[in-house]
Protein backbone atom coordinates (compact mmCIF):
# COMPACT_ATOMS: atom_id res chain seq x y z
CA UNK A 1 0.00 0.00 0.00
CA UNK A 2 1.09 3.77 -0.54
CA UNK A 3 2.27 5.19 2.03
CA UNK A 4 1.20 9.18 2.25
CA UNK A 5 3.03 12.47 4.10
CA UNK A 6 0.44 14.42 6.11
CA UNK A 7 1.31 16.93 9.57
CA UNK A 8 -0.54 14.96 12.05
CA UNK A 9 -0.47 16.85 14.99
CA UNK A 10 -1.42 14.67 17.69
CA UNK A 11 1.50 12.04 16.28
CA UNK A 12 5.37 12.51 16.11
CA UNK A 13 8.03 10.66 14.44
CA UNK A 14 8.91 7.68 17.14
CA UNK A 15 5.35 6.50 17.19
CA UNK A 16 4.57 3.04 17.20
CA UNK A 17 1.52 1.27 15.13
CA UNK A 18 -0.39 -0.41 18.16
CA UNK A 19 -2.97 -2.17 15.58
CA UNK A 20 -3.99 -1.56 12.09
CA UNK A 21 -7.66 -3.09 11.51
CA UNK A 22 -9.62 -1.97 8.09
CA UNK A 23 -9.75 1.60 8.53
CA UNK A 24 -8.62 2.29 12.05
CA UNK A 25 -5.08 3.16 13.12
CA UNK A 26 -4.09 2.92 17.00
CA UNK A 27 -1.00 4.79 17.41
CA UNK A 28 1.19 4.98 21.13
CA UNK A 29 3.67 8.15 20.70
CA UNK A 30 6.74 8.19 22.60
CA UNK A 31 4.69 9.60 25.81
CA UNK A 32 2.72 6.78 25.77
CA UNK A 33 -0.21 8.10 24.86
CA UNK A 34 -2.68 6.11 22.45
CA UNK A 35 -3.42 8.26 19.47
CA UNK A 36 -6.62 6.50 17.57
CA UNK A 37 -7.15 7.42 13.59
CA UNK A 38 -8.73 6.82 10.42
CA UNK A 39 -7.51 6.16 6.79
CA UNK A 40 -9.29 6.58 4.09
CA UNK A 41 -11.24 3.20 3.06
CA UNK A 42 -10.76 4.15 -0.78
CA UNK A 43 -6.96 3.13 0.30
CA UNK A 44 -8.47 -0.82 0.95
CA UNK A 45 -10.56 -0.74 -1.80
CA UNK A 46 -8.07 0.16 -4.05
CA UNK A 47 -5.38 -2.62 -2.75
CA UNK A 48 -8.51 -5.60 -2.93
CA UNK A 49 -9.35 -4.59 -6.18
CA UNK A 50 -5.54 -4.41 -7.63
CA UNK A 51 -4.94 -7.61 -5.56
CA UNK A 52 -7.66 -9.52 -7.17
CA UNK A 53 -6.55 -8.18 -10.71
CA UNK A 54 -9.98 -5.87 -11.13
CA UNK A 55 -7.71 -2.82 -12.70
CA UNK A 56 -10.75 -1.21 -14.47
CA UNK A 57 -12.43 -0.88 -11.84
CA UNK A 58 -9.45 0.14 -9.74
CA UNK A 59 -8.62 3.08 -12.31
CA UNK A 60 -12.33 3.69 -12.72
CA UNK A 61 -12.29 4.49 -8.53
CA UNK A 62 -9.30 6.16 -8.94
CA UNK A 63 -10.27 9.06 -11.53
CA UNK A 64 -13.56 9.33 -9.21
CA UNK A 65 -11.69 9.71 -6.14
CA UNK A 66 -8.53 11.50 -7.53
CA UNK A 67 -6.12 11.03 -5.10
CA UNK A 68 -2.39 10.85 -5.01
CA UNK A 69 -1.60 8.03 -2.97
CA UNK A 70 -4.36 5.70 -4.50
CA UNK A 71 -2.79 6.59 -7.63
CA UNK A 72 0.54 5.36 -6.06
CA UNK A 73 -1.00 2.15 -4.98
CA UNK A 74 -2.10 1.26 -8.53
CA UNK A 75 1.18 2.50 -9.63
CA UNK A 76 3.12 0.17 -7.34
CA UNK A 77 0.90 -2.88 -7.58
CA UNK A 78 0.94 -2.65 -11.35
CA UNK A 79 4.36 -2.66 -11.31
CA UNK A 80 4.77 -5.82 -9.01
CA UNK A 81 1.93 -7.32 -11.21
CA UNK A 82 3.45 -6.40 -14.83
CA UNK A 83 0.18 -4.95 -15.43
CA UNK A 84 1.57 -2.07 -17.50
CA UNK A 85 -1.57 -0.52 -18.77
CA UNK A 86 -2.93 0.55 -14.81
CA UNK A 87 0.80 1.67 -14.14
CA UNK A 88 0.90 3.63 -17.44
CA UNK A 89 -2.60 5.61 -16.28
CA UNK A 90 -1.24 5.67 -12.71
CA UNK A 91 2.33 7.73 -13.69
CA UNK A 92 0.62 9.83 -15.79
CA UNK A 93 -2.02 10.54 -13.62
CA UNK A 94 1.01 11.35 -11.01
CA UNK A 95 2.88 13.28 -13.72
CA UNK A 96 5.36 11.81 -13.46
CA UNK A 97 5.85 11.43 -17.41
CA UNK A 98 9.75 9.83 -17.99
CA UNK A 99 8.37 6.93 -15.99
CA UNK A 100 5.17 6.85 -18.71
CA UNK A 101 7.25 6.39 -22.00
């Protein structure tokens, strides 16, 4: 799965990942507090779909949703797949064009 770069203010860098179940994060930061969060579920619908080789309806998700980071996930999963047509849409989607030709 992509991995994405957002400030999250109630998290620093030495956190640990307490438990990761569908769409909810735990988080303990180096206080010890628990810090509890949500990803977006687009991010596991994205990854089932690519896993179970459904990249139509991956890309079709993707262009509805328009995110970065599910872009990335097709991008990556393609690429570990040899699917080249998903991870074609995906880079150029990212602009990220010298990867596309």
């Amino acid at each position: 799965m992509a991995s994405t770069n957002e400030k999250l203010y109630d998290a620093d860098k030495n956190c640990d990942i307490l438990s990761f179940n569908n769409e909810k994060v735990t988080l303990r930061r180096q206080d010890g507090a628990h810090v509890h969060m949500s990803i977006s579920s687009y991010s596991i619908l994205i990854w089932n779909m690519c896993y179970k080789g459904q990249w139509d309806k991956a890309t079709k998700v993707c262009r509805m949703i328009n995110e970065k980071h599910l872009w990335a996930t097709i991008a990556g999963m393609g690429l570990s797949a040899k699917e080249l047509l998903p991870v074609q849409t995906a880079f150029a989607q990212l602009e990220d064009m010298d990867k596309v030709l």
